[in-house]
N, C-alpha and C. Protein backbone atom coordinates (compact mmCIF):
# COMPACT_ATOMS: atom_id res chain seq x y z
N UNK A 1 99.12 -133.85 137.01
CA UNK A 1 99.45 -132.47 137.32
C UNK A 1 98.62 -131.55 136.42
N UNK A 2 97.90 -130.79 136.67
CA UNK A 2 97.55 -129.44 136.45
C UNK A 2 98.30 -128.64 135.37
N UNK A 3 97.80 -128.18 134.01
CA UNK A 3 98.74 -127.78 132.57
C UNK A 3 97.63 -126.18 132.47
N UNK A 4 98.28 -125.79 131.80
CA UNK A 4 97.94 -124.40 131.60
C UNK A 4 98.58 -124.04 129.86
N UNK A 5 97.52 -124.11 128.95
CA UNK A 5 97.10 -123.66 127.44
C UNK A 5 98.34 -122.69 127.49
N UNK A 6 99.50 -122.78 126.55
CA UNK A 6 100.23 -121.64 126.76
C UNK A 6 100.66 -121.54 125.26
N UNK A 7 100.76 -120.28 124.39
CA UNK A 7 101.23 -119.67 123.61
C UNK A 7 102.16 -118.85 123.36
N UNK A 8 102.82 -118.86 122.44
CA UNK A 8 103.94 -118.12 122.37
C UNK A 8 104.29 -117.67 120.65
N UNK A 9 104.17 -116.25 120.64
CA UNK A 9 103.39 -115.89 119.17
C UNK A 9 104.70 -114.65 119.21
N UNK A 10 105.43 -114.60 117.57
CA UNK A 10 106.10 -113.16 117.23
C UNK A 10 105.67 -113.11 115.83
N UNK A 11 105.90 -111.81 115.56
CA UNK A 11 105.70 -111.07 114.24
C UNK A 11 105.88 -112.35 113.05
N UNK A 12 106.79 -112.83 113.57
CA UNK A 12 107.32 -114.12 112.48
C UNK A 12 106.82 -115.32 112.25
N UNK A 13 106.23 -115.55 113.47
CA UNK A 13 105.41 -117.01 113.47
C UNK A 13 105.22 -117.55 114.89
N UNK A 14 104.32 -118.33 114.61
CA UNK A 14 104.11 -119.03 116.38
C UNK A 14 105.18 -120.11 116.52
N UNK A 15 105.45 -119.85 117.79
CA UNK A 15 106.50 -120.95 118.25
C UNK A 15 106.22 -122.14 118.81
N UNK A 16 105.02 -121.62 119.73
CA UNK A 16 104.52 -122.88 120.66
C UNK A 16 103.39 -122.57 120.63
N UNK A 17 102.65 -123.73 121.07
CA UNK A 17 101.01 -124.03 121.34
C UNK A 17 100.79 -125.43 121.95
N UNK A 18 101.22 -125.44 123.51
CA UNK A 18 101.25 -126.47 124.26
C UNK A 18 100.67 -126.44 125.49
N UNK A 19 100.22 -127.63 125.99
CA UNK A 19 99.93 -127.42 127.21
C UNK A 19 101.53 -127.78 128.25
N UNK A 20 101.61 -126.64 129.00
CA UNK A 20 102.50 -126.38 129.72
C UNK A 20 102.76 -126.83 131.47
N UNK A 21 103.24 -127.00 132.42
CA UNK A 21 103.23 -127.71 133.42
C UNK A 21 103.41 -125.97 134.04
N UNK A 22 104.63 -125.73 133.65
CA UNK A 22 105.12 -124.66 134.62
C UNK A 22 105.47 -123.79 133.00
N UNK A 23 105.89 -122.48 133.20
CA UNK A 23 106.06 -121.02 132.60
C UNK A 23 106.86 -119.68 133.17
N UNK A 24 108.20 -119.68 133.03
CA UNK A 24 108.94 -118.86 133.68
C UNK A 24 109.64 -117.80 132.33
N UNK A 25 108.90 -116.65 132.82
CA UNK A 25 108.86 -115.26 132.14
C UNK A 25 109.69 -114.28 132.54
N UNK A 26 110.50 -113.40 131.60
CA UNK A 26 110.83 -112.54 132.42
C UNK A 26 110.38 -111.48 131.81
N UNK A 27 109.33 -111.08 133.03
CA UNK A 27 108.98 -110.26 133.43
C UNK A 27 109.60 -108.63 133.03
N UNK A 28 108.88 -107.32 132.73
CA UNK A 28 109.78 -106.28 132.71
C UNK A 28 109.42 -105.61 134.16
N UNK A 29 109.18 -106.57 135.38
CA UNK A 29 109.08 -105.91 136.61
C UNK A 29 109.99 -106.84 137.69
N UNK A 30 110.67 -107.92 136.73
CA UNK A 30 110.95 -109.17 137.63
C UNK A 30 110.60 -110.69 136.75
N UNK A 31 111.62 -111.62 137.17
CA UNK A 31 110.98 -113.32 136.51
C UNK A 31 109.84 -113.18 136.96
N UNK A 32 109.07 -113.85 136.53
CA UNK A 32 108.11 -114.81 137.35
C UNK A 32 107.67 -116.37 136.91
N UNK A 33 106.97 -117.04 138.03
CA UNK A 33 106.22 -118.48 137.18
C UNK A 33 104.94 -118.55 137.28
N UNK A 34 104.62 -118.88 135.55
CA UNK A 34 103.55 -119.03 135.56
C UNK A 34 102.67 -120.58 135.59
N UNK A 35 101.68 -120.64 136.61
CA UNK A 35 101.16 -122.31 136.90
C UNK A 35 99.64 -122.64 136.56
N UNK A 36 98.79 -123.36 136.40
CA UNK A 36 97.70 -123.65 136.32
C UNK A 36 97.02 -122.63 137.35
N UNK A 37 95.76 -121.86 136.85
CA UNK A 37 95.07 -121.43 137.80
C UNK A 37 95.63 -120.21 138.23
N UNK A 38 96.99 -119.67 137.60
CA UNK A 38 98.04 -118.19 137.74
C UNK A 38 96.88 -117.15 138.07
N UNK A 39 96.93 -116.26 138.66
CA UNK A 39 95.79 -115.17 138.69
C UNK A 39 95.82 -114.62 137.26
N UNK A 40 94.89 -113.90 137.37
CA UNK A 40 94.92 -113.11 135.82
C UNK A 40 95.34 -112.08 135.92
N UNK A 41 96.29 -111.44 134.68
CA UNK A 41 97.72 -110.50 134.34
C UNK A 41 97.51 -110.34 133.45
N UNK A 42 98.39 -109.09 133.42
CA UNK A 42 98.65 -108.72 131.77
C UNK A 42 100.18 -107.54 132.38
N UNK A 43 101.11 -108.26 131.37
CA UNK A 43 102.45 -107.31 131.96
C UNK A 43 103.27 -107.12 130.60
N UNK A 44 104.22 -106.29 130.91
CA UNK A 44 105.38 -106.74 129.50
C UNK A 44 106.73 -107.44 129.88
N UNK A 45 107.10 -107.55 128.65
CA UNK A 45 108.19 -108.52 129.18
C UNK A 45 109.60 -107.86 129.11
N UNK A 46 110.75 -108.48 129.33
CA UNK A 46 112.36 -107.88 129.40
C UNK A 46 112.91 -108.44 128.56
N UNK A 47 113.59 -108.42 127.94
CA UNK A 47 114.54 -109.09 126.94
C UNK A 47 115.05 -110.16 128.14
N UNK A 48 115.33 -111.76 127.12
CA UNK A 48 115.66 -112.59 128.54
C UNK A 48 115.44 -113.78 128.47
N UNK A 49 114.99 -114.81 128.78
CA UNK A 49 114.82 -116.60 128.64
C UNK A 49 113.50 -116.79 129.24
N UNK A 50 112.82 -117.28 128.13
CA UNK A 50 111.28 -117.68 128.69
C UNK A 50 111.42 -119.31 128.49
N UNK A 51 111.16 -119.98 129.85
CA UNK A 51 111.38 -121.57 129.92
C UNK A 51 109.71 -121.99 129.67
N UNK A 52 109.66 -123.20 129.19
CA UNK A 52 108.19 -123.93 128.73
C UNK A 52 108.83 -125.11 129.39
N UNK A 53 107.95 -125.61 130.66
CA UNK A 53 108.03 -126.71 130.71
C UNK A 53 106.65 -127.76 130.81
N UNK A 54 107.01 -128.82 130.20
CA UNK A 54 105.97 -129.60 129.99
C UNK A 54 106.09 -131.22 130.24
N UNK A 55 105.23 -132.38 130.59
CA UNK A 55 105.10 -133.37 130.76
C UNK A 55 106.53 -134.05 130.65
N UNK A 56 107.45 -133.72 129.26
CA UNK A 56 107.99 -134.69 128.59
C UNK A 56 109.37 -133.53 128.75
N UNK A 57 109.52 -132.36 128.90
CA UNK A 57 110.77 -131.49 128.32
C UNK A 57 110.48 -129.87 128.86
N UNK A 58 111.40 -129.76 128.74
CA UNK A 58 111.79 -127.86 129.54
C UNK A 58 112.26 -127.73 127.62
N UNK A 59 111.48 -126.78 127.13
CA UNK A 59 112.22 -125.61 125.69
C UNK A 59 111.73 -123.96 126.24
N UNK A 60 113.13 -123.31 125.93
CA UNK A 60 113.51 -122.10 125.82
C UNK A 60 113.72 -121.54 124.89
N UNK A 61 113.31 -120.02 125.12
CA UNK A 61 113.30 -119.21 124.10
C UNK A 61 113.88 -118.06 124.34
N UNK A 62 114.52 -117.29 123.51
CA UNK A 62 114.87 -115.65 124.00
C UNK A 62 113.63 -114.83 123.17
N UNK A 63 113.35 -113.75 124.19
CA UNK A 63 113.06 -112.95 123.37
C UNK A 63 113.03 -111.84 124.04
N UNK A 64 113.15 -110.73 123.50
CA UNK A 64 113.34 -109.20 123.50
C UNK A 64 112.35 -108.32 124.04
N UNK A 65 111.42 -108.38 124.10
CA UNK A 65 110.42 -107.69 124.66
C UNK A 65 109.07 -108.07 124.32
N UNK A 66 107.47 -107.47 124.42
CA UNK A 66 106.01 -107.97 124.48
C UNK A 66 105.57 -107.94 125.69
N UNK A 67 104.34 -108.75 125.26
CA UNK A 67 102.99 -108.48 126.26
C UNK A 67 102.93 -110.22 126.74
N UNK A 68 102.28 -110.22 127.77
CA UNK A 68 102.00 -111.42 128.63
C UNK A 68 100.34 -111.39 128.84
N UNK A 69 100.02 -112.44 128.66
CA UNK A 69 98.34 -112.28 129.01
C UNK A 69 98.26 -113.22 129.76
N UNK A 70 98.06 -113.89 130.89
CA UNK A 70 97.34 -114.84 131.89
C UNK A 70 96.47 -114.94 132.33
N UNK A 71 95.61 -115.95 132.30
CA UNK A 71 94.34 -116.02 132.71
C UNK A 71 94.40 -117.28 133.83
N UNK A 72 93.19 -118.18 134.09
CA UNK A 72 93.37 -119.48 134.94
C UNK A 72 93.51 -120.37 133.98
N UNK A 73 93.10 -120.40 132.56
CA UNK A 73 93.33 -121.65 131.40
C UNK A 73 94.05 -121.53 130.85
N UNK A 74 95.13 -120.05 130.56
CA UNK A 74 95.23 -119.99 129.37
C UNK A 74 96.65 -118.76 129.85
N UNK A 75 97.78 -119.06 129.07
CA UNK A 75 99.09 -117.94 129.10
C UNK A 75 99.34 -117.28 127.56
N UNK A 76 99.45 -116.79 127.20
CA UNK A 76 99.58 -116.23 125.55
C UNK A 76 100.82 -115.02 125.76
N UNK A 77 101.91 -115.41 125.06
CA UNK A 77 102.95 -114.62 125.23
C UNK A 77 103.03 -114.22 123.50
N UNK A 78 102.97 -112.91 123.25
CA UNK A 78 103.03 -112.16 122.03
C UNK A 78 104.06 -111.20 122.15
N UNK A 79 105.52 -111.93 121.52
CA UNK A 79 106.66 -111.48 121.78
C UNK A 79 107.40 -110.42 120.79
N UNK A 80 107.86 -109.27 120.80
CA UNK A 80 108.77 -108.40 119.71
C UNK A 80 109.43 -109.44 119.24
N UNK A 81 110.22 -110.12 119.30
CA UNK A 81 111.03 -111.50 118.59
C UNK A 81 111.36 -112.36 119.42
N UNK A 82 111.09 -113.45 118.92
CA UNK A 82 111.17 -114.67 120.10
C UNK A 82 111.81 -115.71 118.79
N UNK A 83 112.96 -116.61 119.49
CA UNK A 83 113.90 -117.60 119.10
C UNK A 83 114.16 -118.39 119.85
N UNK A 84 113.69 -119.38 119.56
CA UNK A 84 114.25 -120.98 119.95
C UNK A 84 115.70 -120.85 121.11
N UNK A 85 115.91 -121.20 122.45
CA UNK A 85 117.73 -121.05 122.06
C UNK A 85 118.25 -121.64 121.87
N UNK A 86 118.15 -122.84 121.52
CA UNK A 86 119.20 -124.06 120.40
C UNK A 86 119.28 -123.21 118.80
N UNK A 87 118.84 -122.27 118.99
CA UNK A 87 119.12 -121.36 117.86
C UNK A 87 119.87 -120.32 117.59
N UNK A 88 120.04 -119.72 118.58
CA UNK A 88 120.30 -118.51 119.08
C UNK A 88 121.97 -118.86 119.23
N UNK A 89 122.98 -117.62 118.43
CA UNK A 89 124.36 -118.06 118.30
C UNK A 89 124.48 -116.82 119.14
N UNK A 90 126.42 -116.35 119.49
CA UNK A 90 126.61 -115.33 119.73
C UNK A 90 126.58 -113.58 118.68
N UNK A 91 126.20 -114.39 117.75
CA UNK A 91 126.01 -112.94 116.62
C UNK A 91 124.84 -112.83 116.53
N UNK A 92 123.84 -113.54 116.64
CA UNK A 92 122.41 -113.31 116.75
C UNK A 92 122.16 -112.18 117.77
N UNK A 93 122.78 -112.43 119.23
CA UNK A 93 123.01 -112.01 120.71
C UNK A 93 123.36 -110.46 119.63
N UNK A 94 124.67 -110.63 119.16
CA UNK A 94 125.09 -109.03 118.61
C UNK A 94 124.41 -108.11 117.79
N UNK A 95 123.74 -108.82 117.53
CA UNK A 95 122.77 -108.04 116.00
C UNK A 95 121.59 -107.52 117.20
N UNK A 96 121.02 -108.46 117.98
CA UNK A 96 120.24 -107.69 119.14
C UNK A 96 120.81 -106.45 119.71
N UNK A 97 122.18 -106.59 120.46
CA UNK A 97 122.48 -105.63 120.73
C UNK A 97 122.61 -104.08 120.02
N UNK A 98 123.35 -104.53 118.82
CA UNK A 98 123.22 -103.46 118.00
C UNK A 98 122.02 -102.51 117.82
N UNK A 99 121.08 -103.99 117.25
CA UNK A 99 119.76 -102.46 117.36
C UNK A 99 118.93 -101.85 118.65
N UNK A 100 119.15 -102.44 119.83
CA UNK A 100 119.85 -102.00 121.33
C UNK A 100 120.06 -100.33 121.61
N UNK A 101 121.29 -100.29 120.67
CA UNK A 101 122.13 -99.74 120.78
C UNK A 101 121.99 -98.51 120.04
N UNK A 102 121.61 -98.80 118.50
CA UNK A 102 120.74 -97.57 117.21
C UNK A 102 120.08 -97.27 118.16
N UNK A 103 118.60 -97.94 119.00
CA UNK A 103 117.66 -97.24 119.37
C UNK A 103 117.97 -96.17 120.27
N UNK A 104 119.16 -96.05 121.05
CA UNK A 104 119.43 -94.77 121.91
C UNK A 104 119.83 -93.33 121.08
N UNK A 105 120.03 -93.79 119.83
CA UNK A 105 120.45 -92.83 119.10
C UNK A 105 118.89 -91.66 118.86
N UNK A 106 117.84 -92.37 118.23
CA UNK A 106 116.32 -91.72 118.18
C UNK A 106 115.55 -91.44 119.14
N UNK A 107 115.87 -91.67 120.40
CA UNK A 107 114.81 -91.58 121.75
C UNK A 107 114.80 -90.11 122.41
N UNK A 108 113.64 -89.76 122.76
CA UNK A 108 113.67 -88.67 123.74
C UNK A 108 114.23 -88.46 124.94
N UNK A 109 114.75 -87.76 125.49
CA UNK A 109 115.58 -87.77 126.87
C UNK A 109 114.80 -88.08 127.62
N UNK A 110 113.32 -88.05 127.67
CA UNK A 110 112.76 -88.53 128.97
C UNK A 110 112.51 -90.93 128.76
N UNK A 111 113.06 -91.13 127.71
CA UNK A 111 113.21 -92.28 127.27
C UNK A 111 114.14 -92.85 127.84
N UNK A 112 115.31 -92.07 127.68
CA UNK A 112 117.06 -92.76 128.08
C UNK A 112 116.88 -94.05 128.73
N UNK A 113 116.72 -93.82 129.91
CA UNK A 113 116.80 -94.52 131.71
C UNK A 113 116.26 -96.03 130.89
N UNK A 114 115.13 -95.88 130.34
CA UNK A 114 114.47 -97.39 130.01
C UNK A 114 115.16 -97.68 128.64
N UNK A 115 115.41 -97.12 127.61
CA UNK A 115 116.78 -97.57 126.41
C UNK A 115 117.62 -98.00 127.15
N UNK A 116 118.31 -97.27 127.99
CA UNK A 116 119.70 -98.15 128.48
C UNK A 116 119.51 -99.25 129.35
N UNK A 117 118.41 -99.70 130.04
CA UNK A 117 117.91 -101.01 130.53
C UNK A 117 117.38 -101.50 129.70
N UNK A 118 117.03 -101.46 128.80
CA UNK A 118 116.59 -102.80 127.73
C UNK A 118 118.14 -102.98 127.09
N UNK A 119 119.04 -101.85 126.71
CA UNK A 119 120.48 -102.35 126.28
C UNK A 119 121.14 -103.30 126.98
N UNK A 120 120.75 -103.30 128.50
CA UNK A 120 121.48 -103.94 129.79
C UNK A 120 121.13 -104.86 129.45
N UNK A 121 119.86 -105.41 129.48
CA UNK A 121 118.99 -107.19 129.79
C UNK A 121 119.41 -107.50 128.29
N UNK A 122 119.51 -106.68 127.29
CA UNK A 122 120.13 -107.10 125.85
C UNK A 122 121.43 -107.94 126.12
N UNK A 123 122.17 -106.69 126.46
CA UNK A 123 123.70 -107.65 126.70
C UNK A 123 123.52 -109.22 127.52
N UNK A 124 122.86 -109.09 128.52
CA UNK A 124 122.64 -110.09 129.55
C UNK A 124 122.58 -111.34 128.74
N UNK A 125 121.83 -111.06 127.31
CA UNK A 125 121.52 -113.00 127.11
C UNK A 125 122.75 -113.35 126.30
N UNK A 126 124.02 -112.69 126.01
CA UNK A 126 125.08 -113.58 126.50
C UNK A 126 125.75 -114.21 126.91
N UNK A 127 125.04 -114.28 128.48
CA UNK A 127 125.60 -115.49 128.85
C UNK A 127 124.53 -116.54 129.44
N UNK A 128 123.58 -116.56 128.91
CA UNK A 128 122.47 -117.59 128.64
C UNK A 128 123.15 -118.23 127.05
N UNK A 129 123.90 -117.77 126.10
CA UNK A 129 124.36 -119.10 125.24
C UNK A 129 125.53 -119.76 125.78
């Protein structure tokens, strides 16, 4: 089967650097999957569950927002915070929300609409643990 170079990079450290089978993102327009040969993209992402699957195992990650780069060799996901979710507890989930939640406090009114949808897909990965 056909693998596609995929990365997965936050402020904190790289997570992955594998060759990947399949790549399911979410998207800040929609999931999507990413496969060998994907057209070439560049999008951001939603707070949400990014699956890696590969030869041997499916690992997941949450993360909060970033950029997506796809090419035909190559996926590179450079995430605002990205966590393992065999890691990821329900207070982790809360501490996300929270700063969620601060951020509506500093935003411009023409901001709101997209603060309170990133608060939404925030809450959401509650019930992904």
């Amino acid at each position: 089967m056909a693998t596609i170079q995929f990365d997965l990079v936050s402020p904190e450290r790289k997570l992955a650097s594998v060759e990947a089978s399949e790549i399911q993102i979410p998207g800040a327009d929609g999931d999507f999957t990413v496969m060998a040969e994907h057209a070439p993209m560049l999008t951001t992402l939603r707070p949400g569950l990014l699956s890696v699957k590969t030869d041997s195992d499916v690992t997941e990650y949450i993360v909060t927002g970033g950029f997506v780069e796809v090419s035909g060799k190559n996926a590179s996901v450079l995430a605002e915070q990205a966590i393992p979710k065999v890691e990821v507890t329900a207070e982790v989930i809360d501490d996300l929300i929270a700063v969620a939640t601060a951020a509506l406090d500093n935003i411009p009114p023409e901001d709101v609409d997209a603060a309170n949808k990133r608060l939404s897909d925030t809450r959401t990965l509650l019930e992904l643990i």
